[in-house]
C-alpha atoms as a PDB file:
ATOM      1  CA  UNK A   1       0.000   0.000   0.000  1.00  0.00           C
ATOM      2  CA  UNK A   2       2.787   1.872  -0.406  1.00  0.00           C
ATOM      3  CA  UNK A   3       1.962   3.912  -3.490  1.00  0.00           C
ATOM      4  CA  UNK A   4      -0.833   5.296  -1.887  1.00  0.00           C
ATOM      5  CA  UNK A   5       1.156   7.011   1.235  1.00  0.00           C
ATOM      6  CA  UNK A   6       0.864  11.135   1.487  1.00  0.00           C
ATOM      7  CA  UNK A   7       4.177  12.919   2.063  1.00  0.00           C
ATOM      8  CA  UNK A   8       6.121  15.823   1.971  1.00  0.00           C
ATOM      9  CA  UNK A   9       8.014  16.924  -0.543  1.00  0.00           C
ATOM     10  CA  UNK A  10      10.350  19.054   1.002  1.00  0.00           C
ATOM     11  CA  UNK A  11      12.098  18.263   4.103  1.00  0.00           C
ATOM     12  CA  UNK A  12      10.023  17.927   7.200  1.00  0.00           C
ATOM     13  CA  UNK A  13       6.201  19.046   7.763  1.00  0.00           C
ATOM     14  CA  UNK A  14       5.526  22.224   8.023  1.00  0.00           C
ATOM     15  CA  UNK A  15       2.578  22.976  10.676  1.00  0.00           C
ATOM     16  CA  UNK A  16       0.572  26.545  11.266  1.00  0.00           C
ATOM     17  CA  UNK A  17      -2.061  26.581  14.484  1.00  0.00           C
ATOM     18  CA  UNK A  18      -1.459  22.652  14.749  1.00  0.00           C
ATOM     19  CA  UNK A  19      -2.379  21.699  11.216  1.00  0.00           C
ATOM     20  CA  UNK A  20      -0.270  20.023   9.006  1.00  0.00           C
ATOM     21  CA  UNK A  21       0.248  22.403   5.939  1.00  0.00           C
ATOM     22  CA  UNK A  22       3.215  20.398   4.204  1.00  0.00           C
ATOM     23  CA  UNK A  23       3.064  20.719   0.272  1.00  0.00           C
ATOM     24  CA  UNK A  24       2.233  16.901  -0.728  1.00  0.00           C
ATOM     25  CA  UNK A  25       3.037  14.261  -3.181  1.00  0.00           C
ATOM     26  CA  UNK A  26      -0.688  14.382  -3.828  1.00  0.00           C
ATOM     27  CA  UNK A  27      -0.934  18.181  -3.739  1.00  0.00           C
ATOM     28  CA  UNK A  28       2.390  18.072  -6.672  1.00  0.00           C
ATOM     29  CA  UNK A  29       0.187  15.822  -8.922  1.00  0.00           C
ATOM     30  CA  UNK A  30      -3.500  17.672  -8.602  1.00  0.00           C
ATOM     31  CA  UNK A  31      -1.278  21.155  -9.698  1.00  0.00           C
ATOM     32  CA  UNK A  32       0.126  18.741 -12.059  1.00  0.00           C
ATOM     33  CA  UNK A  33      -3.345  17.773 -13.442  1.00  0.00           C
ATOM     34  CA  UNK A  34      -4.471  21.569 -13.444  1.00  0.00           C
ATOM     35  CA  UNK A  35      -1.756  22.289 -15.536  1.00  0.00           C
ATOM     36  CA  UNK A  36      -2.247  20.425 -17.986  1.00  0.00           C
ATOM     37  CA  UNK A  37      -6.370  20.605 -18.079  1.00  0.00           C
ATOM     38  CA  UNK A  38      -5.039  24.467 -18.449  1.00  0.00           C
ATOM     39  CA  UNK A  39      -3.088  23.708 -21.413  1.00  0.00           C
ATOM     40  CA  UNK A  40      -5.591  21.255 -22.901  1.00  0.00           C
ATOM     41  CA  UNK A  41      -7.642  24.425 -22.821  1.00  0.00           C
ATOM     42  CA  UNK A  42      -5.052  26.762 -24.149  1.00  0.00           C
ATOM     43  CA  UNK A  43      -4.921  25.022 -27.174  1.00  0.00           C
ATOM     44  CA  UNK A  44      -8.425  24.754 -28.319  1.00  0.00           C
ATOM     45  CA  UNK A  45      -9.386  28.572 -27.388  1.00  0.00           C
ATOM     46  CA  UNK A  46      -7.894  29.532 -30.953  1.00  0.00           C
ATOM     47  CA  UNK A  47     -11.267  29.919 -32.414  1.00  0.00           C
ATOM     48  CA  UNK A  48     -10.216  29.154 -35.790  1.00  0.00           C
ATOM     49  CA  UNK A  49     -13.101  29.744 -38.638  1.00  0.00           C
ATOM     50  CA  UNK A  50     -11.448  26.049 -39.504  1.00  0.00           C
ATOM     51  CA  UNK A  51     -10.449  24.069 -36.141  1.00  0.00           C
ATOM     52  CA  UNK A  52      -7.319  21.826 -36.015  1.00  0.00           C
ATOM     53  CA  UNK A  53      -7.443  18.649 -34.294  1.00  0.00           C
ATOM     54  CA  UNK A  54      -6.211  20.470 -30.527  1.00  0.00           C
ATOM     55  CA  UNK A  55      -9.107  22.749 -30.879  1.00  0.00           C
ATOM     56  CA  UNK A  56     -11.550  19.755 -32.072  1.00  0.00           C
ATOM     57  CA  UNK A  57     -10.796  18.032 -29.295  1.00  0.00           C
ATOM     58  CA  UNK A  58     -11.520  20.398 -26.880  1.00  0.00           C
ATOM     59  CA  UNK A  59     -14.804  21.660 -28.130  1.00  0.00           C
ATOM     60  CA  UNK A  60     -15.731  17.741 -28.594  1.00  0.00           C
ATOM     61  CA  UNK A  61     -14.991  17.280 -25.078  1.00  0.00           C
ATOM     62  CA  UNK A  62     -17.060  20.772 -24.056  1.00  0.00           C
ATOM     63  CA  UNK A  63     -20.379  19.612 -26.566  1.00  0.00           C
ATOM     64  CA  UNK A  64     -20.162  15.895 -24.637  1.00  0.00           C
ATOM     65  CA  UNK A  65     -20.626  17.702 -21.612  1.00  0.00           C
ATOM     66  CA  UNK A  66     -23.132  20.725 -22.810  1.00  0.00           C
ATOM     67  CA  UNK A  67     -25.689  17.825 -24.307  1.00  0.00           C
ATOM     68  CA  UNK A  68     -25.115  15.484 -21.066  1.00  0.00           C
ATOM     69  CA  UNK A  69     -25.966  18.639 -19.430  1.00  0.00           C
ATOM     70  CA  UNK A  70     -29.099  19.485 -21.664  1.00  0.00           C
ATOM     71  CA  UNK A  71     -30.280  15.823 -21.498  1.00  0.00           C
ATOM     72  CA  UNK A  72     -30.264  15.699 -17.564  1.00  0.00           C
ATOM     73  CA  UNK A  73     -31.374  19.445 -16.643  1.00  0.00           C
ATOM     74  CA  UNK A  74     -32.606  20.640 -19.360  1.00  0.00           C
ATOM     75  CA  UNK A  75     -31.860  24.315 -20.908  1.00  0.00           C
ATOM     76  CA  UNK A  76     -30.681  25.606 -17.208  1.00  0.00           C
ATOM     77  CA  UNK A  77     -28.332  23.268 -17.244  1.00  0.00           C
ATOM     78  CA  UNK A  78     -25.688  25.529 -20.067  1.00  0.00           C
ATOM     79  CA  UNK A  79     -24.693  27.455 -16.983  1.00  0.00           C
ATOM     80  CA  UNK A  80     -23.313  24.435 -15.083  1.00  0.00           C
ATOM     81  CA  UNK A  81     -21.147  23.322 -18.070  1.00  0.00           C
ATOM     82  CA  UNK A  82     -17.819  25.402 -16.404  1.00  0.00           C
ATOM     83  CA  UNK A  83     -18.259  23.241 -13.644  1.00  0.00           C
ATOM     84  CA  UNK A  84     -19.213  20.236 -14.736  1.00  0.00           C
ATOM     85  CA  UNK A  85     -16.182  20.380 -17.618  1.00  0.00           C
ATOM     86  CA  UNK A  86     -14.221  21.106 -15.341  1.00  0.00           C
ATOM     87  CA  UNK A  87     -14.830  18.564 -13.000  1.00  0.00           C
ATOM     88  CA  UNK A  88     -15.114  16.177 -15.309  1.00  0.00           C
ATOM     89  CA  UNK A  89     -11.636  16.653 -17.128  1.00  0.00           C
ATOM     90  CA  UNK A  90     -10.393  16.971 -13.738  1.00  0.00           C
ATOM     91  CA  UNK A  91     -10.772  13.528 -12.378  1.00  0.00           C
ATOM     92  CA  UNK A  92      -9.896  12.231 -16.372  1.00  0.00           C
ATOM     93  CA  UNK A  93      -6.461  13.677 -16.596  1.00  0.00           C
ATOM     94  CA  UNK A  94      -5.617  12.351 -12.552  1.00  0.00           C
ATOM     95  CA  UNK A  95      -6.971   8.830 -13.355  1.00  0.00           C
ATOM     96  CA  UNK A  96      -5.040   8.709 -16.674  1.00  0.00           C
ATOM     97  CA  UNK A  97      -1.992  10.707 -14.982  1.00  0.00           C
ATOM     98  CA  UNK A  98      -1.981   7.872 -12.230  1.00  0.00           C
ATOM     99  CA  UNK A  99      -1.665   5.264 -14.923  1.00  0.00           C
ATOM    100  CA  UNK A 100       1.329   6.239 -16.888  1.00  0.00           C
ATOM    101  CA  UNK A 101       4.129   4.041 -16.479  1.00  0.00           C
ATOM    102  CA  UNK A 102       6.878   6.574 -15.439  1.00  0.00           C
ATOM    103  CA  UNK A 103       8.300   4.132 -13.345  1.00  0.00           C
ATOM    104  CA  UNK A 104      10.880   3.312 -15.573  1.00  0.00           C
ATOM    105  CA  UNK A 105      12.458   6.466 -15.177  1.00  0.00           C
ATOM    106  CA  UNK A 106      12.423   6.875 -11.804  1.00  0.00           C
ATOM    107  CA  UNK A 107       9.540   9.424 -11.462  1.00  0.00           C
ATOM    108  CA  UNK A 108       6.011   7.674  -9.560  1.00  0.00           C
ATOM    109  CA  UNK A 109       3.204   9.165 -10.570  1.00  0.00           C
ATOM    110  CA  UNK A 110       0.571   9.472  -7.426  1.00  0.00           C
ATOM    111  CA  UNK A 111      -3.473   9.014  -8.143  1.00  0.00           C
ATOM    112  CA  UNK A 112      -5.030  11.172  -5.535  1.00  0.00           C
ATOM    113  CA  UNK A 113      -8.524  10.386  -7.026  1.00  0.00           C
ATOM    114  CA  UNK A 114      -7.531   7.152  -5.000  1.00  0.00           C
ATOM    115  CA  UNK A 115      -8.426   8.982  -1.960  1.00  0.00           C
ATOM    116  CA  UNK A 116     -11.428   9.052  -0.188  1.00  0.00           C
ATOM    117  CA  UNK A 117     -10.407  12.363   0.972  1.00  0.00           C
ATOM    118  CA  UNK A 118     -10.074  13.683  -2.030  1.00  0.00           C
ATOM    119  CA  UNK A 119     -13.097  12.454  -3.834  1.00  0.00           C
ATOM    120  CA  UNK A 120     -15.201  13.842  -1.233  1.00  0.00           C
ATOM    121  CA  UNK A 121     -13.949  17.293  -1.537  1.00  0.00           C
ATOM    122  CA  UNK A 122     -14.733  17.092  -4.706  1.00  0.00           C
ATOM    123  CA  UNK A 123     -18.476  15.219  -4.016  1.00  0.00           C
ATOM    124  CA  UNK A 124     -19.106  17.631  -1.301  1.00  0.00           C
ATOM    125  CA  UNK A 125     -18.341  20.936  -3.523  1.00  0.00           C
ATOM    126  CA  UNK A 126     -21.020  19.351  -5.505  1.00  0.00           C
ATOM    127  CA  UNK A 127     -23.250  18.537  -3.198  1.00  0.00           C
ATOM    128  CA  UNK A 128     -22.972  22.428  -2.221  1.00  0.00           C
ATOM    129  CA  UNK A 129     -24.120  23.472  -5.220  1.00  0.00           C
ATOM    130  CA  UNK A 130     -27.194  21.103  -5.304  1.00  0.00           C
ATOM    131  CA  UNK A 131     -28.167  22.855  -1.561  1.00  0.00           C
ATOM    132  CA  UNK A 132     -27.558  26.661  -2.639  1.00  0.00           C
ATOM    133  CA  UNK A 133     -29.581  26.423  -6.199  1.00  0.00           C
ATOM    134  CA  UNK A 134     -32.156  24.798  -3.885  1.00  0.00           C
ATOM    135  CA  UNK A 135     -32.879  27.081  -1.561  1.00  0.00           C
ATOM    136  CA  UNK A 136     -31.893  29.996  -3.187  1.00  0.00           C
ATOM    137  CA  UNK A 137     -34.582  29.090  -6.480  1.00  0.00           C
ATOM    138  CA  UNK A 138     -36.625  27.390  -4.094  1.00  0.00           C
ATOM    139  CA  UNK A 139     -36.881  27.998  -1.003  1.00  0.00           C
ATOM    140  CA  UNK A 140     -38.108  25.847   1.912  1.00  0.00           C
ATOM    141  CA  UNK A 141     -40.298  24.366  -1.064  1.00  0.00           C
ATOM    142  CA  UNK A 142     -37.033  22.518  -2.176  1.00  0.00           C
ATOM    143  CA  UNK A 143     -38.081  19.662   1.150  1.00  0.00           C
ATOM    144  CA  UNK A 144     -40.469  18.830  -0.771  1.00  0.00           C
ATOM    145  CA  UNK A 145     -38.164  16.444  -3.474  1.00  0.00           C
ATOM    146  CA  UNK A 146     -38.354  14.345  -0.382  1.00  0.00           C
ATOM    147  CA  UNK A 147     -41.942  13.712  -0.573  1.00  0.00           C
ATOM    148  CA  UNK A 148     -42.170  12.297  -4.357  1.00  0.00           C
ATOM    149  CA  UNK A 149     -45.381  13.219  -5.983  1.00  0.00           C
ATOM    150  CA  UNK A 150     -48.985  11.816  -5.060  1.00  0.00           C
ATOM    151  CA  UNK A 151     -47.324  10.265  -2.017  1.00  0.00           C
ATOM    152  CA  UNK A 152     -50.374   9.189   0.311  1.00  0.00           C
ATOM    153  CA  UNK A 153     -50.811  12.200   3.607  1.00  0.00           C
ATOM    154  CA  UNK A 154     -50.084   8.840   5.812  1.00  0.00           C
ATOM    155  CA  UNK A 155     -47.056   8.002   4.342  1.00  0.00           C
ATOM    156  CA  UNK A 156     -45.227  11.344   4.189  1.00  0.00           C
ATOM    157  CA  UNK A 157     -43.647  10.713   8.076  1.00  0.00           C
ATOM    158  CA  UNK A 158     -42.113   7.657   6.671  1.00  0.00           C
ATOM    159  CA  UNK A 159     -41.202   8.599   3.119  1.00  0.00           C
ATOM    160  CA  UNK A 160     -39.500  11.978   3.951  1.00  0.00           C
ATOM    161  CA  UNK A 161     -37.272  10.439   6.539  1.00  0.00           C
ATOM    162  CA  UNK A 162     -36.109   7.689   4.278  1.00  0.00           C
ATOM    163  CA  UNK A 163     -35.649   9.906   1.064  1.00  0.00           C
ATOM    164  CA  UNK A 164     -33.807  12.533   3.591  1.00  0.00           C
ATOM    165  CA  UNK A 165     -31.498   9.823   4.446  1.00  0.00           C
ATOM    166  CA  UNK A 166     -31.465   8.488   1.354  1.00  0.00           C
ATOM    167  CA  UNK A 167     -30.523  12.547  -0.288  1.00  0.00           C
ATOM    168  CA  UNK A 168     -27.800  12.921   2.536  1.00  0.00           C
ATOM    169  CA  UNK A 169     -26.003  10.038   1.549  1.00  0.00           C
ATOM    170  CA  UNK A 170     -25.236  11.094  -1.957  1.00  0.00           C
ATOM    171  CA  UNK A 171     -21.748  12.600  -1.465  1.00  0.00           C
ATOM    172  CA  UNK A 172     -20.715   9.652   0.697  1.00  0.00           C
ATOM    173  CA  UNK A 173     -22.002   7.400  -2.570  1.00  0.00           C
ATOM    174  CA  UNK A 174     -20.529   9.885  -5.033  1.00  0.00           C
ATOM    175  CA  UNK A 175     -17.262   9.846  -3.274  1.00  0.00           C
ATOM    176  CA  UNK A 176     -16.709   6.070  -2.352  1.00  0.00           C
ATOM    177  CA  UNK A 177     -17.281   4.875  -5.836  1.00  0.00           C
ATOM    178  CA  UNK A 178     -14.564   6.517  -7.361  1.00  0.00           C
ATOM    179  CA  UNK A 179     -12.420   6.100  -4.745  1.00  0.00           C
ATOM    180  CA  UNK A 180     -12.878   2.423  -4.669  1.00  0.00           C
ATOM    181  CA  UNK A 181     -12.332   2.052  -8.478  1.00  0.00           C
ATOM    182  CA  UNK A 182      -9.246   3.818  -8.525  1.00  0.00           C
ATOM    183  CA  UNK A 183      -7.738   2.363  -5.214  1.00  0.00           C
ATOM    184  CA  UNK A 184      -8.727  -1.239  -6.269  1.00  0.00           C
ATOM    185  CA  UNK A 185      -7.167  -0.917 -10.076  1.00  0.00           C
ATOM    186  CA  UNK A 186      -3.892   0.188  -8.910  1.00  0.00           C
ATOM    187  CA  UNK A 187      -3.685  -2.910  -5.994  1.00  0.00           C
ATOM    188  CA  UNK A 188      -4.522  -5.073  -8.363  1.00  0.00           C
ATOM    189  CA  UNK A 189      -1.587  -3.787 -10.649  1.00  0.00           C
ATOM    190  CA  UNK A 190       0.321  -3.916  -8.114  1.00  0.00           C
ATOM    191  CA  UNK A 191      -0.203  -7.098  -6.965  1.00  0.00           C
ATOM    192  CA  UNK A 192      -0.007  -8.767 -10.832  1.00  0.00           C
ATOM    193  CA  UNK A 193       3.578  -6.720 -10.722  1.00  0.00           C
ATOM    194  CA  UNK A 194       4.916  -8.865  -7.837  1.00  0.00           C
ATOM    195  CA  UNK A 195       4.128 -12.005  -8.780  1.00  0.00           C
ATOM    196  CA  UNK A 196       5.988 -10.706 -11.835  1.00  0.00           C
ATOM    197  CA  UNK A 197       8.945  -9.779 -10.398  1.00  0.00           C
ATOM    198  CA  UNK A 198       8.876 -12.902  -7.458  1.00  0.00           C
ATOM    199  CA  UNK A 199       7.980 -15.124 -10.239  1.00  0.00           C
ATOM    200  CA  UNK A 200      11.067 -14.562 -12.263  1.00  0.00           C
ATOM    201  CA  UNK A 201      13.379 -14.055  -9.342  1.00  0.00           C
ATOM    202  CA  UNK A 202      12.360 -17.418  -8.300  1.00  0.00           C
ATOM    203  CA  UNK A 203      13.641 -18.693 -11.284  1.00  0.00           C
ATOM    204  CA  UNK A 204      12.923 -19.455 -14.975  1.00  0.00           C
ATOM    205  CA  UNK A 205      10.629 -22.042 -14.134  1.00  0.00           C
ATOM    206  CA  UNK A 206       8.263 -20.084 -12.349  1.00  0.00           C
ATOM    207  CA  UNK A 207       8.714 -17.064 -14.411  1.00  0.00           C
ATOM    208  CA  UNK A 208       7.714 -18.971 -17.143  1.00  0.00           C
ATOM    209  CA  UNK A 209       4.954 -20.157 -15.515  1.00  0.00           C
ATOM    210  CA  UNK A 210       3.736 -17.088 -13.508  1.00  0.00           C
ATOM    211  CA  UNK A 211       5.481 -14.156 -14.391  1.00  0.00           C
ATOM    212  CA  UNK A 212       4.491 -14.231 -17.980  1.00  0.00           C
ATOM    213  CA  UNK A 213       0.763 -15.044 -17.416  1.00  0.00           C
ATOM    214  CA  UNK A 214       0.700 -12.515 -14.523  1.00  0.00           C
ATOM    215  CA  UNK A 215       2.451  -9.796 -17.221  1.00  0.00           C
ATOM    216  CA  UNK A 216      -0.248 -10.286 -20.041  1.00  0.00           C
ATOM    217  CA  UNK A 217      -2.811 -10.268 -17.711  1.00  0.00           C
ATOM    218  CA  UNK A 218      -1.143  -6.659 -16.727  1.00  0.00           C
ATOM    219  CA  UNK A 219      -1.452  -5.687 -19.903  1.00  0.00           C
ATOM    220  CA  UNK A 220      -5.002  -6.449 -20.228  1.00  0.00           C
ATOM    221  CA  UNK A 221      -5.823  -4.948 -16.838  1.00  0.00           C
ATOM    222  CA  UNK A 222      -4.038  -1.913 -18.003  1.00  0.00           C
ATOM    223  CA  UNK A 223      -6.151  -1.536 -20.721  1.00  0.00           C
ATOM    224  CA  UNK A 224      -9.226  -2.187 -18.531  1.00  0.00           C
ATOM    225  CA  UNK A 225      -8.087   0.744 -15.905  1.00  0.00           C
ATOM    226  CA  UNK A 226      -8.310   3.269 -18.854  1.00  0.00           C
ATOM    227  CA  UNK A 227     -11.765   2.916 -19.793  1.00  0.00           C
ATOM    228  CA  UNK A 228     -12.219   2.934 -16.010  1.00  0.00           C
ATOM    229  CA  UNK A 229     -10.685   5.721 -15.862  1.00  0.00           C
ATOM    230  CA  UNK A 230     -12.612   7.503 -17.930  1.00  0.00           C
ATOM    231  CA  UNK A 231     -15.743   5.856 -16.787  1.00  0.00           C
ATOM    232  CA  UNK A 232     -15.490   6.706 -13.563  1.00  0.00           C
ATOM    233  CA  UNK A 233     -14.672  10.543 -14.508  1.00  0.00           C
ATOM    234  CA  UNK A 234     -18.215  10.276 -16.445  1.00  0.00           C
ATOM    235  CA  UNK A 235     -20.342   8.593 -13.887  1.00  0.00           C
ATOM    236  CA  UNK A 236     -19.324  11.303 -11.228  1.00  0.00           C
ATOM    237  CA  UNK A 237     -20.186  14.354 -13.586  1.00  0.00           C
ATOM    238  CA  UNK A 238     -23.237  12.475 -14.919  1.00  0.00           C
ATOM    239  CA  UNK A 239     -24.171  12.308 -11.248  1.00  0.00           C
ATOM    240  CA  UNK A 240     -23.366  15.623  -9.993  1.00  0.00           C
ATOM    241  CA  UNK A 241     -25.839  17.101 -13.299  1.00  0.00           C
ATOM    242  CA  UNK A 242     -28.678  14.571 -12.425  1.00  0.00           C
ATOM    243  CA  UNK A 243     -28.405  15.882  -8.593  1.00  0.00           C
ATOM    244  CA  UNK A 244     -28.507  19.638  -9.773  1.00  0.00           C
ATOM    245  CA  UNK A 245     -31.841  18.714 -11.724  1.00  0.00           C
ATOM    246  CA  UNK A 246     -33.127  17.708  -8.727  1.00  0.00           C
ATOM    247  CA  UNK A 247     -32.392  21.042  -7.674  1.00  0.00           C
ATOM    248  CA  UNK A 248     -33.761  23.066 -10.526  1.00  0.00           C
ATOM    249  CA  UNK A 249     -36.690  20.788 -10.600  1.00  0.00           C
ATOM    250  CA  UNK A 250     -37.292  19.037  -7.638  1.00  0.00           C
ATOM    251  CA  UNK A 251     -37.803  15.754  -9.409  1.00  0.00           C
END
């Protein structure tokens, strides 16, 4: 579980009033990933009459998330597409950062989307959003998306505490799936490698027999932990956009 361990990059931690304020490992790679979502950008805000293939990308990447937008919330929805881009392309470049094999040259790239405090940062700051567009376009109407529609009088004191529950659980949910993904990929990668390495320090014999197996199967888990990658990136900003309907609309 080492590749998963926080620490400092330089020297010893640094604390202010008791807290721990040490720049990271896992702080390096998220100003890593904003780097580079800021030079993704960079390149495709040429708005050229005819777009290259930089500037294609990026506004295929901005219409994916303007229609999943448009589908889930409807017309209000273009005003979340910032966000939801950006949180989106976010947690894509970290996953795929995570997986690049730098190894071989010394340099470990760190997936802090393999975090669970992490991911909830980022599940709470949407879950924020969901509570301020609700009340603020709402009001105190906004309980009522915990009392579905034609719900019987009798039933509303047990509905609205089990749909309450059920609402409040959402970051946790949001949060724990793609932290599981990620952690579980990268063990499992991880695990494949040593029998790899034991396997053929063993001898030929076994690396014959279990390194080689254990490689391809790296190879094919590799490829597997990409589309999860991206998967998982989608599912959390599909998510967020289906709870801020439920805001807009209380439905």
């Amino acid at each position: 579980m080492y590749q998963f361990t926080v620490e400092p990059m330089f020297g010893e931690s640094m604390e202010l009033a008791g807290y721990n304020i040490a720049f990271t490992n896992s702080a390096m790679w998220m100003v890593i990933t904003a780097v580079v979502l800021f030079l993704f950008m960079l390149g495709g805000m040429k708005r050229e009459l005819v777009p290259g293939r930089w500037q294609m990308t990026v506004e295929t990447f901005t219409g994916f998330i303007d229609d999943m937008l448009e589908a889930n919330v409807g017309k209000e929805g273009r005003k979340y597409v910032p966000y939801i881009f950006s949180l989106f392309m976010f947690i894509l470049i970290a996953n795929l950062l995570g997986l690049l094999p730098l190894g071989i040259v010394g340099v470990h790239p760190f997936t802090f989307t393999s975090h669970f405090t992490v991911t909830g940062v980022l599940a709470i700051i949407s879950f924020s959003i969901v509570l301020i567009v609700g009340f603020f376009k709402h009001g105190l109407k906004f309980f009522t998306l915990f009392v579905p529609h034609g719900t019987p009088v009798a039933m509303i004191p047990v509905i609205f505490p089990i749909e309450l529950i059920s609402f409040l659980v959402r970051p946790f949910s949001l949060a724990l799936r793609l932290f599981v993904a990620m952690m579980a990929g990268h063990v499992l990668l991880k695990v494949l490698s040593s029998f790899v390495i034991d396997g053929w320090n063993a001898g030929a014999g076994f690396g014959l027999l279990v390194g080689v197996p254990s490689f391809i199967l790296m190879i094919g888990i590799s490829a597997l932990e990409i589309l999860v990658a991206g998967i998982q990136a989608y599912v959390f900003a599909l998510l967020s956009s289906l709870y801020i309907n439920d805001a807009e609309h209380l439905h």
